[in-house]
C-alpha atoms as a PDB file:
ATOM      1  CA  UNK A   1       7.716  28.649  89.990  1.00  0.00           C
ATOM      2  CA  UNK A   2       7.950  29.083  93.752  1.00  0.00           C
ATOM      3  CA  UNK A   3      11.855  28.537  94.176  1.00  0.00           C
ATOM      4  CA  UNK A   4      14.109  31.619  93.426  1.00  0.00           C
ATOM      5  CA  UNK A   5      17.351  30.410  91.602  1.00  0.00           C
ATOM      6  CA  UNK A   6      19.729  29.933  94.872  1.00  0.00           C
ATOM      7  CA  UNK A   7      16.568  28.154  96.277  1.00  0.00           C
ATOM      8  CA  UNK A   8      17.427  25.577  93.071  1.00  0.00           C
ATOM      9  CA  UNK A   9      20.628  25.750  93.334  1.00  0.00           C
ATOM     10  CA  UNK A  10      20.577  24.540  96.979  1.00  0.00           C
ATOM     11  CA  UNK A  11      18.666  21.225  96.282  1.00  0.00           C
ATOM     12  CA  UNK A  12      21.081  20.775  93.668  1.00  0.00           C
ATOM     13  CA  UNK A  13      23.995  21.361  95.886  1.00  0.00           C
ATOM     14  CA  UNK A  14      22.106  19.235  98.595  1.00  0.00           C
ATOM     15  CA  UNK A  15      22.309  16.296  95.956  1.00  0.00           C
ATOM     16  CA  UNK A  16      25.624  16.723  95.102  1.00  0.00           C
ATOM     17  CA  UNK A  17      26.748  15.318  98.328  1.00  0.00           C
ATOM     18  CA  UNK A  18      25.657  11.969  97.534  1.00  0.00           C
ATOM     19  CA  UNK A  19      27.196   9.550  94.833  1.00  0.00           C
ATOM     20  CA  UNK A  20      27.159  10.213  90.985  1.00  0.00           C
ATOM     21  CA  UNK A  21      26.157   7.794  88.905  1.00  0.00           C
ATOM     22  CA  UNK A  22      25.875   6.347  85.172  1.00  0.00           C
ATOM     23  CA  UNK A  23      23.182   4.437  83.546  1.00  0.00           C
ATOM     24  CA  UNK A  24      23.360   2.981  80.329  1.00  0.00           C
ATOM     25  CA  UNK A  25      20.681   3.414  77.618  1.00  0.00           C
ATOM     26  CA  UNK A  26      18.394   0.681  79.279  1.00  0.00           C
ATOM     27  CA  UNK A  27      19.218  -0.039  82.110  1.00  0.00           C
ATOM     28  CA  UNK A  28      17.086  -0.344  85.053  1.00  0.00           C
ATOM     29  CA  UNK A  29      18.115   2.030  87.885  1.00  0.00           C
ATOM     30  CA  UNK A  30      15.575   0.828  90.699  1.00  0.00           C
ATOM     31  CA  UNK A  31      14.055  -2.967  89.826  1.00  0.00           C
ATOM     32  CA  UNK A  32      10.332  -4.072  91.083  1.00  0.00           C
ATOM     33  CA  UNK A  33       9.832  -4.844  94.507  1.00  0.00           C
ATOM     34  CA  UNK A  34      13.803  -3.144  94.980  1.00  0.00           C
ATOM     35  CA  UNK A  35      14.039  -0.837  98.197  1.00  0.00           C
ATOM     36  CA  UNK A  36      15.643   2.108  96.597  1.00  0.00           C
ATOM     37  CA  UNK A  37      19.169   3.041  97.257  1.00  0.00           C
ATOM     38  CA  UNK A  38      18.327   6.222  97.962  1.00  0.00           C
ATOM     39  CA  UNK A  39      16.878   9.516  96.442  1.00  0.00           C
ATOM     40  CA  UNK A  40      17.669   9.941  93.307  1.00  0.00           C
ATOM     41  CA  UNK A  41      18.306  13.648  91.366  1.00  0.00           C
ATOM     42  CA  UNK A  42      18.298  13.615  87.654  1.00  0.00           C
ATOM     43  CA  UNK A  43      21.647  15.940  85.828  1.00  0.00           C
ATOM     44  CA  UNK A  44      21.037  14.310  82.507  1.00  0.00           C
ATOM     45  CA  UNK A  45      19.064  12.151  80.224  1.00  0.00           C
ATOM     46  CA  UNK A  46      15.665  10.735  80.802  1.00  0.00           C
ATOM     47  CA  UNK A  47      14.256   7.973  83.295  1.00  0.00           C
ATOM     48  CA  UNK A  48      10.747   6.242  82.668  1.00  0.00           C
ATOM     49  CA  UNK A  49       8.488   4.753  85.497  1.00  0.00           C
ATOM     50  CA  UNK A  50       6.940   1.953  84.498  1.00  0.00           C
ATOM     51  CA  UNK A  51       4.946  -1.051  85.996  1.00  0.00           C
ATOM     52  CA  UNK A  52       4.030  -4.138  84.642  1.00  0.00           C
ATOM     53  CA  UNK A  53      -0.072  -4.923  84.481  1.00  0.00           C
ATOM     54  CA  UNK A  54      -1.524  -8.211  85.383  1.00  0.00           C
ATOM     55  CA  UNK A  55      -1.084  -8.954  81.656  1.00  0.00           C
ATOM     56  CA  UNK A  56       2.361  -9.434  82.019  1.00  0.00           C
ATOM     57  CA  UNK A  57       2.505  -5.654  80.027  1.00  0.00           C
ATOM     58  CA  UNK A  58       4.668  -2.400  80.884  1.00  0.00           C
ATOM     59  CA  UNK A  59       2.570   0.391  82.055  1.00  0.00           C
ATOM     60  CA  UNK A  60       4.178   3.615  81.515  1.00  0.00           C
ATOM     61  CA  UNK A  61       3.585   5.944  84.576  1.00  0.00           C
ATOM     62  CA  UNK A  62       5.886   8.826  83.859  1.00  0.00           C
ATOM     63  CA  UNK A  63       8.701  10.034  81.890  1.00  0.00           C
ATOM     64  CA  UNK A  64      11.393  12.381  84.233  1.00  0.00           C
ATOM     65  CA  UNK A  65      13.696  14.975  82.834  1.00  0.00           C
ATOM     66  CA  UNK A  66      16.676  16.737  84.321  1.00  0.00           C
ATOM     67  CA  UNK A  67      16.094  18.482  87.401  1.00  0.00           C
ATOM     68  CA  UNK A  68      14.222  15.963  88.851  1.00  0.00           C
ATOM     69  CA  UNK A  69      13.613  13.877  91.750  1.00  0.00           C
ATOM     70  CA  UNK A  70      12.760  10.153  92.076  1.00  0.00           C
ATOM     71  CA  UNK A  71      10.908   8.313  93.491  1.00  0.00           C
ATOM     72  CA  UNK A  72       9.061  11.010  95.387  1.00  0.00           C
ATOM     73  CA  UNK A  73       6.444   8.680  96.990  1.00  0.00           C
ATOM     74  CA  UNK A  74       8.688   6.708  98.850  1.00  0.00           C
ATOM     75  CA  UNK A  75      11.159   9.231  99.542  1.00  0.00           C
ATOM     76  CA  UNK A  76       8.833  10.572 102.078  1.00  0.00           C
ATOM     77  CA  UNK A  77       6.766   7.582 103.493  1.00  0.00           C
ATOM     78  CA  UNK A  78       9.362   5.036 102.855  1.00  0.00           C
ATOM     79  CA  UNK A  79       6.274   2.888 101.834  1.00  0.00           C
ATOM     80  CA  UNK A  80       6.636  -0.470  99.651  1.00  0.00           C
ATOM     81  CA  UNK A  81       7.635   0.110  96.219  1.00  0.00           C
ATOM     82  CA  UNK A  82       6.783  -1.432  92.828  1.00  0.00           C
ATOM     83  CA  UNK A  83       7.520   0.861  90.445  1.00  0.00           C
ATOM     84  CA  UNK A  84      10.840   0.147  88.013  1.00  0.00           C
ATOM     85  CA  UNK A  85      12.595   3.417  86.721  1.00  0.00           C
ATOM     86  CA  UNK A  86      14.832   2.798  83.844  1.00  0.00           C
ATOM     87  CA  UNK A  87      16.926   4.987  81.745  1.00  0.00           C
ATOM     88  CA  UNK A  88      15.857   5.822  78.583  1.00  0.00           C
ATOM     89  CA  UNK A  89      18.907   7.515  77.338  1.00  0.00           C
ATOM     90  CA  UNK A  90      22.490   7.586  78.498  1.00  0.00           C
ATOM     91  CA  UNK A  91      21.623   9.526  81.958  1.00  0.00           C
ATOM     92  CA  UNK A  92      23.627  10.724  85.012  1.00  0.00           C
ATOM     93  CA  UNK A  93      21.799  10.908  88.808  1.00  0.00           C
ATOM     94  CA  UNK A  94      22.803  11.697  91.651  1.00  0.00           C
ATOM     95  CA  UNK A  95      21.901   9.607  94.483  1.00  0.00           C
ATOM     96  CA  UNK A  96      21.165  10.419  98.072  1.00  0.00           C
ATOM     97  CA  UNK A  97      20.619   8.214 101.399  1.00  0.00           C
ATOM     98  CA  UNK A  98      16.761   8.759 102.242  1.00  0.00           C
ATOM     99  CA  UNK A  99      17.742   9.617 105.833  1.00  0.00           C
ATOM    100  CA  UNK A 100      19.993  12.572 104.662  1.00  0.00           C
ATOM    101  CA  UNK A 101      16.826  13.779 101.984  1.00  0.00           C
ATOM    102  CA  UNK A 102      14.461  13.602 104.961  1.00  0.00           C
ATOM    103  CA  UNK A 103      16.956  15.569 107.231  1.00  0.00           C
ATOM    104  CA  UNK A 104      17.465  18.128 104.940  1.00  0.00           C
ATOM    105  CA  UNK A 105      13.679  19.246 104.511  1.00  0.00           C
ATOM    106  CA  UNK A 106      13.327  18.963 108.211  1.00  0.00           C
ATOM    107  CA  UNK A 107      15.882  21.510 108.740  1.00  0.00           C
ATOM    108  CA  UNK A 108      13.863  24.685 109.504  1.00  0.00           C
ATOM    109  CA  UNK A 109      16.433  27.003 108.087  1.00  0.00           C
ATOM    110  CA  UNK A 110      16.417  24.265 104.654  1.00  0.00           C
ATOM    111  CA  UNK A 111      15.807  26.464 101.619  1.00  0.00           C
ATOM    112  CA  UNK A 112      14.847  23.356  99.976  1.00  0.00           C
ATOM    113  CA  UNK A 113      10.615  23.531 100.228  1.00  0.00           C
ATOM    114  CA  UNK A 114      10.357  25.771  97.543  1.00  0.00           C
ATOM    115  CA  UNK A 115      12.341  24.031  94.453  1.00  0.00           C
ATOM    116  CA  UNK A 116      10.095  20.206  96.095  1.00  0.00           C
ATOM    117  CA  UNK A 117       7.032  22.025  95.902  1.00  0.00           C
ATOM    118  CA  UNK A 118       7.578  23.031  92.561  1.00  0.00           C
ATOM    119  CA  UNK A 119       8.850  19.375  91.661  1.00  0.00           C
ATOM    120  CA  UNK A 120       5.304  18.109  93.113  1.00  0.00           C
ATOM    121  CA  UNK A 121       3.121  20.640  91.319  1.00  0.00           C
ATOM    122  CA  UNK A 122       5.001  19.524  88.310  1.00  0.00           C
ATOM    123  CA  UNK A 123       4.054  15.792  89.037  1.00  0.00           C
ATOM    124  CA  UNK A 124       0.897  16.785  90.534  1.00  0.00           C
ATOM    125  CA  UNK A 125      -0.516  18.768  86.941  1.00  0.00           C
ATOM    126  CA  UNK A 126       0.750  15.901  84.546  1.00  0.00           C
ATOM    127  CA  UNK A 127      -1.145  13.510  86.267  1.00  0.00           C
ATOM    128  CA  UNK A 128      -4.448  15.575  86.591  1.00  0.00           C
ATOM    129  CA  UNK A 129      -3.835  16.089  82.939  1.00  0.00           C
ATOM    130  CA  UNK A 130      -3.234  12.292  82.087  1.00  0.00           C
ATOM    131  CA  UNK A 131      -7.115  11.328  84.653  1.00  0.00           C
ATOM    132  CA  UNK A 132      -8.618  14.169  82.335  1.00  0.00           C
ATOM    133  CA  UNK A 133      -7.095  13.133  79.213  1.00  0.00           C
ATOM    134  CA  UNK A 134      -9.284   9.609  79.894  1.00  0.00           C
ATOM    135  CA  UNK A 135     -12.494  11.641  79.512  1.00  0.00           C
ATOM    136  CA  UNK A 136     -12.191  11.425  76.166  1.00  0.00           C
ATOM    137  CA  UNK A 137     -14.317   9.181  74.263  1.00  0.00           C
ATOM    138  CA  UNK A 138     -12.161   8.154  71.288  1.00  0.00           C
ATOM    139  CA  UNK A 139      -8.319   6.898  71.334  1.00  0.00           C
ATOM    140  CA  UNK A 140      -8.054   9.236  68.938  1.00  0.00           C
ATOM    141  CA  UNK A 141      -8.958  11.988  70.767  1.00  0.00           C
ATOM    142  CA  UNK A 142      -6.821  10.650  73.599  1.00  0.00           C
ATOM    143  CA  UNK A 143      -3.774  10.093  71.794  1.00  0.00           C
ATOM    144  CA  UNK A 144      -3.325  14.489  70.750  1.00  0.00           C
ATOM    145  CA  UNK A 145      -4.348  14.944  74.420  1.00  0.00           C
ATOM    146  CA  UNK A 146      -1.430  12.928  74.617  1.00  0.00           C
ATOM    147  CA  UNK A 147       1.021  14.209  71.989  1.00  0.00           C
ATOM    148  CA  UNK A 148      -0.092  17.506  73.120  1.00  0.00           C
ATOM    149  CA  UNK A 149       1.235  17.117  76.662  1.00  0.00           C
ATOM    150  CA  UNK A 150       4.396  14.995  75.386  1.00  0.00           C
ATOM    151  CA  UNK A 151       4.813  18.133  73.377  1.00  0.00           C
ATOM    152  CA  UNK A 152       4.779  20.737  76.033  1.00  0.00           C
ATOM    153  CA  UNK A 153       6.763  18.740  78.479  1.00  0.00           C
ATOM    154  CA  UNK A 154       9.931  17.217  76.208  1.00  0.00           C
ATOM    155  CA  UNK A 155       8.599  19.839  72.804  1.00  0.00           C
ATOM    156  CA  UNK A 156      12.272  20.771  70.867  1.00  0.00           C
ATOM    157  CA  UNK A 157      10.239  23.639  68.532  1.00  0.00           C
ATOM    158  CA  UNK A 158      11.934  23.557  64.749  1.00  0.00           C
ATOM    159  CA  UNK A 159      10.567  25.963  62.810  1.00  0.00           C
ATOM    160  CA  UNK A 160       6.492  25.502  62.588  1.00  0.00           C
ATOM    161  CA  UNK A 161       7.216  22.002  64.279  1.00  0.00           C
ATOM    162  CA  UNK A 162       7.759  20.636  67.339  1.00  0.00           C
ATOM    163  CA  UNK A 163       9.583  17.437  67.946  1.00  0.00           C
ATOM    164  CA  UNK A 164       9.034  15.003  71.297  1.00  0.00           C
ATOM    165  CA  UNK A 165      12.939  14.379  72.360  1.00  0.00           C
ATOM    166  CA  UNK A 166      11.567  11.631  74.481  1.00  0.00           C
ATOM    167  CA  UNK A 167      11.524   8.104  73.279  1.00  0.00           C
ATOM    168  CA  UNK A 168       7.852   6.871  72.974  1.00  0.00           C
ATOM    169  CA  UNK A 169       7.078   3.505  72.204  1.00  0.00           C
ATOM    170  CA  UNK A 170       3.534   2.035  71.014  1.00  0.00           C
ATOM    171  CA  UNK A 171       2.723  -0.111  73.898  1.00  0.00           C
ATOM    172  CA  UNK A 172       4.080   3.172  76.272  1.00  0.00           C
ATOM    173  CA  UNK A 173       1.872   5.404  74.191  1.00  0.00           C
ATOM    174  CA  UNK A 174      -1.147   2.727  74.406  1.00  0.00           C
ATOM    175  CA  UNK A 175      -1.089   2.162  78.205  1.00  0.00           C
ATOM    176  CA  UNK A 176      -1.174   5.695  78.764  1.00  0.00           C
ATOM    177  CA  UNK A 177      -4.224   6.448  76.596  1.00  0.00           C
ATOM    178  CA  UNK A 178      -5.746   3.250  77.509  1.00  0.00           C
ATOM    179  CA  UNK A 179      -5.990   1.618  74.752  1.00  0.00           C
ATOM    180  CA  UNK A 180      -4.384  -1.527  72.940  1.00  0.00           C
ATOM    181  CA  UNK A 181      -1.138  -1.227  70.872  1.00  0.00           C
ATOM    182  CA  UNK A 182      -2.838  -1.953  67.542  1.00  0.00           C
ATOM    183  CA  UNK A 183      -5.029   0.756  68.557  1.00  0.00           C
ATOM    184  CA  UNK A 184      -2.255   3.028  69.178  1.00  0.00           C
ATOM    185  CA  UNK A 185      -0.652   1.838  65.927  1.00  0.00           C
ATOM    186  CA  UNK A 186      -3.696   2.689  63.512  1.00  0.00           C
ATOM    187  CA  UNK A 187      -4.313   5.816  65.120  1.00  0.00           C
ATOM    188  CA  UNK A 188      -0.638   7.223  64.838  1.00  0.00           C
ATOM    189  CA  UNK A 189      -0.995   5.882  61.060  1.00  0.00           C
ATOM    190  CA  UNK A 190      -4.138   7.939  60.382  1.00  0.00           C
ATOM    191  CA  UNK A 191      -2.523  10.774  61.973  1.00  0.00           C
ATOM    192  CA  UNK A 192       0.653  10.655  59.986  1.00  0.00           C
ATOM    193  CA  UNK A 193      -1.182  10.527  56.332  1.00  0.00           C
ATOM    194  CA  UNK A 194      -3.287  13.114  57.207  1.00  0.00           C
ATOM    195  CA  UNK A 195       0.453  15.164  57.505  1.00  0.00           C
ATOM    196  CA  UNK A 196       0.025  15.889  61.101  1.00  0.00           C
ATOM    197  CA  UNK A 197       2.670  13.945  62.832  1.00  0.00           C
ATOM    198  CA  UNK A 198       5.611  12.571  61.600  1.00  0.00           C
ATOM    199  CA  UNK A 199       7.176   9.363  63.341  1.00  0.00           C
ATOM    200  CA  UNK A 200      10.767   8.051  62.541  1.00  0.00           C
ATOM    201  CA  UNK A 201      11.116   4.958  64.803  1.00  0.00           C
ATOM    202  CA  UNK A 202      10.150   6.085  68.819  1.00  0.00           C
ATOM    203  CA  UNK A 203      10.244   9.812  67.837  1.00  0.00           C
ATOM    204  CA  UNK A 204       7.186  12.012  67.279  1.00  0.00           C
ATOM    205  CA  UNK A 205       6.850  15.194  65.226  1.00  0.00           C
ATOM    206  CA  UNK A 206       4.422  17.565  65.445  1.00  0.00           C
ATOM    207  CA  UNK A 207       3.867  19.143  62.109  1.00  0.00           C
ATOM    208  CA  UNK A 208      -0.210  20.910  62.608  1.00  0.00           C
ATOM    209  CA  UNK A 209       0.002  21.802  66.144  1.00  0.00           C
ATOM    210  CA  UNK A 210      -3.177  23.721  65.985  1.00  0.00           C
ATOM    211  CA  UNK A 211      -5.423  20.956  63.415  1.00  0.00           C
ATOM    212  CA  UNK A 212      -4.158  18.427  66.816  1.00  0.00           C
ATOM    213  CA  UNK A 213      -5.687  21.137  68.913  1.00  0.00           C
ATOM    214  CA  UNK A 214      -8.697  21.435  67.065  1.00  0.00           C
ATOM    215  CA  UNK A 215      -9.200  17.471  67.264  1.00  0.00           C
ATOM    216  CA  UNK A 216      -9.825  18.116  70.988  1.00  0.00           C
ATOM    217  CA  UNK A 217     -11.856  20.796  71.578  1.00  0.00           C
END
């Protein structure tokens, strides 16, 4: 971490200014093709970005937690958008004009470089991780790269296991491993009767942490 705690707590604050707002389980907070209402700071819940493949299929890009910032691209380049970011729990944001974000970490005296940075390394590592995860040869292999890094990132530890507090759906599990949804399917099946995960609906469990580890190295 680069930011020092009143570094955080001045993005925070900056965010603060803007409006506070409610999403519903499901409901879409920026729509493809929409020019975003502004920057958006994340004080509860969870928000998936997602696009949809020539297929007509969701693509699931990234998962954000509290203490997060979306979207980060256009925040800064103000570029065309086509990204959807939806709410995957009951989640509160607070939302910020562009202009006033942009103003902000122009101000040479801003404290707020250190806690974005941080944000963008963030970003920056689960992605590298998600291009090397694609090395692998097998969906198998792919999918505990996966679970692994679902783990780390959204891991609740319980005991000896760790559960994924982030809804994960087959097709969003599939498109990130690159792979088909039966695919994804068998392979979570094989996994669970060998005792290694345990799924209950769009929840994962992690039960061998270190047999998953041993899969990929």
């Amino acid at each position: 971490m680069l930011a020092s705690k009143k570094q955080q707590e001045a993005l925070v604050s900056l965010f603060k200014e803007g409006s506070r707002l409610q999403y519903k389980k499901g409901e879409l907070i920026i729509r493809e093709g929409e020019v975003p209402g502004g920057v958006f700071f994340i004080e509860s819940g969870l928000v998936k970005a997602y696009d949809i493949t020539r297929y007509g299929e969701e693509n699931l890009l990234i998962i954000r937690k509290p203490s997060e910032i979306f979207p980060i691209i256009w925040a800064v380049t103000n570029s065309k958008w086509h990204v959807m970011y939806e709410a995957l729990s009951p989640t509160v944001v607070y939302r910020l004009s562009r202009q006033k974000y942009i103003d902000a970490i122009n101000d040479s005296q801003s404290d707020l470089l250190a806690p974005l940075m941080d944000i963008v390394l963030r970003m920056y590592r689960i992605q590298s991780r998600r291009i090397l995860n694609l090395e692998y040869r097998t969906a198998r292999e792919r999918l505990v790269s996966f679970l692994l890094l679902m783990s780390e990132r959204f891991g609740t530890n319980n005991s000896k296991t760790i559960t994924i507090e982030a809804p994960l759906r087959q097709q969003d599990i599939a498109s990130s491993i690159n792979t088909s949804r039966e695919t994804a399917s068998r392979e979570l099946s094989s996994l669970e009767r060998k005792g290694l995960i345990h799924v209950d609906k769009m929840l994962i469990t992690i039960i061998d942490v270190d047999e998953l580890r041993r899969i990929i190295e």
